[in-house]
Protein backbone atom coordinates (compact mmCIF):
# COMPACT_ATOMS: atom_id res chain seq x y z
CA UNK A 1 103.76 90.42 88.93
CA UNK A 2 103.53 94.09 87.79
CA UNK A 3 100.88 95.54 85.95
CA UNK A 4 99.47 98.64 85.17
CA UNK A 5 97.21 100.47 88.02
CA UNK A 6 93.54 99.16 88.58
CA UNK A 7 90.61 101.37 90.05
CA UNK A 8 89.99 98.52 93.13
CA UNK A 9 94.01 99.19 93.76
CA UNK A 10 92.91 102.53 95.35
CA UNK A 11 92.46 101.09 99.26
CA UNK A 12 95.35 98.93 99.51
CA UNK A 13 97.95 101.84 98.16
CA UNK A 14 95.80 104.26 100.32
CA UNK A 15 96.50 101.95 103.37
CA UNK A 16 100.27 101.49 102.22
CA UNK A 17 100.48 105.25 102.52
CA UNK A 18 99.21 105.57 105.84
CA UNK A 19 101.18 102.57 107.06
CA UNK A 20 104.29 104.92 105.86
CA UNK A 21 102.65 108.18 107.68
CA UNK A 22 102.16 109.55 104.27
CA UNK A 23 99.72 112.56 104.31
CA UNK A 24 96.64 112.04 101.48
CA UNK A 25 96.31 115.25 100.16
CA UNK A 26 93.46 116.52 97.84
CA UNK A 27 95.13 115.54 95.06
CA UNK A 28 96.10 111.85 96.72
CA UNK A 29 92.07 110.72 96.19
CA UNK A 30 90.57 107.55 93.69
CA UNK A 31 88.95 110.40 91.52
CA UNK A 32 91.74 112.48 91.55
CA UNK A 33 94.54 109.54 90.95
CA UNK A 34 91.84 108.22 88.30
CA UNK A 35 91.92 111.69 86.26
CA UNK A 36 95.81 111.43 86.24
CA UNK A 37 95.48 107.70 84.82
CA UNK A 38 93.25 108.34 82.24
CA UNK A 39 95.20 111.24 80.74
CA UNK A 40 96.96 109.27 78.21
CA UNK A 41 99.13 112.47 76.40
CA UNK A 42 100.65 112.84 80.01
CA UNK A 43 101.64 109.27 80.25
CA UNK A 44 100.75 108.83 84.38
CA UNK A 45 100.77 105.75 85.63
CA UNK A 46 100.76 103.31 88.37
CA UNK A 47 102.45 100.27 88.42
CA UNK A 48 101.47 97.85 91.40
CA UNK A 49 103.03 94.74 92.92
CA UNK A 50 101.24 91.76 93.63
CA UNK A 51 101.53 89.02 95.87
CA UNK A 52 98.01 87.84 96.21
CA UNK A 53 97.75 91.53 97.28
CA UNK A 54 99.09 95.17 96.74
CA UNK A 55 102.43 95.12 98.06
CA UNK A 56 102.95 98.67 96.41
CA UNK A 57 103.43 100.97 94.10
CA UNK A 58 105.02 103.79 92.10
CA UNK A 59 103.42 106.88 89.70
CA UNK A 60 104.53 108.66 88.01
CA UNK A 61 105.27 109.69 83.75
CA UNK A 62 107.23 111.13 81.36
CA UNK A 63 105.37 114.40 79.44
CA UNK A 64 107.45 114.26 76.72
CA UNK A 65 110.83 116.52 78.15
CA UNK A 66 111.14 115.34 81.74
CA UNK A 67 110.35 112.18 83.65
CA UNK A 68 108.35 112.22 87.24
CA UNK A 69 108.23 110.13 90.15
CA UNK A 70 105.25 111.38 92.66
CA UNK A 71 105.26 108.59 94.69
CA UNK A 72 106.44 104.75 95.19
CA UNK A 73 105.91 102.97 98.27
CA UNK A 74 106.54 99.54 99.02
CA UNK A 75 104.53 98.08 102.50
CA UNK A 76 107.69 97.68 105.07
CA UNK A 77 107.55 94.18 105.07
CA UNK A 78 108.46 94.06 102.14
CA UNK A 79 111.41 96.72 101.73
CA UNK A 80 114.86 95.82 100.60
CA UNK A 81 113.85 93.46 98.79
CA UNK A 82 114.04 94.63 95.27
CA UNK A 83 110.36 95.40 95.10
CA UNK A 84 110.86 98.85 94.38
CA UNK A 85 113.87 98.54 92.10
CA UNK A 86 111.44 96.65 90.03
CA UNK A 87 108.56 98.91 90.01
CA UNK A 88 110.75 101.78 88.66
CA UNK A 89 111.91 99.74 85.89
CA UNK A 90 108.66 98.98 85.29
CA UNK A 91 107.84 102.81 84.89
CA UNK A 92 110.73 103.52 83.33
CA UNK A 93 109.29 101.34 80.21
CA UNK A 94 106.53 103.71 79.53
């Protein structure tokens, strides 16, 4: 299942990040993501995967001239198999 982001997805993408050695930057934290998400004229987004659990992820938005992609991760179990294919078809629906 895809659906949009939820505030309580914060940890699990968080730990999918640092699973990949990702760096969290400043603008990587819940309030900070959160802001981004609620900005509706910016059209940010996070669309998660779900098997009984975060699997992972991709933001990202279109502001009206270009489209972005900041980050999609997918937990390494669970690579090749589509997962993210699907997640930026999700996005590009926006």
């Amino acid at each position: 299942m895809i659906r949009k982001y939820k505030e309580s997805d914060y940890e699990a993408l968080k730990e999918i990040w640092q699973t990949l050695g990702w760096p969290i930057s400043t603008s990587d934290t819940k309030e900070e993501i959160q802001k981004l998400v609620e900005k509706k004229s910016r059209k940010y987004h996070w669309f998660t995967k779900i098997e009984g659990k975060v699997i992972g992820g991709v933001f990202g938005g279109y502001d009206g001239r270009r489209g972005l992609v900041h980050k999609l991760c997918i937990t390494p179990k669970h690579q090749g198999k589509g997962y993210g294919k699907a997640l930026m078809m999700a996005l590009s629906l926006l």
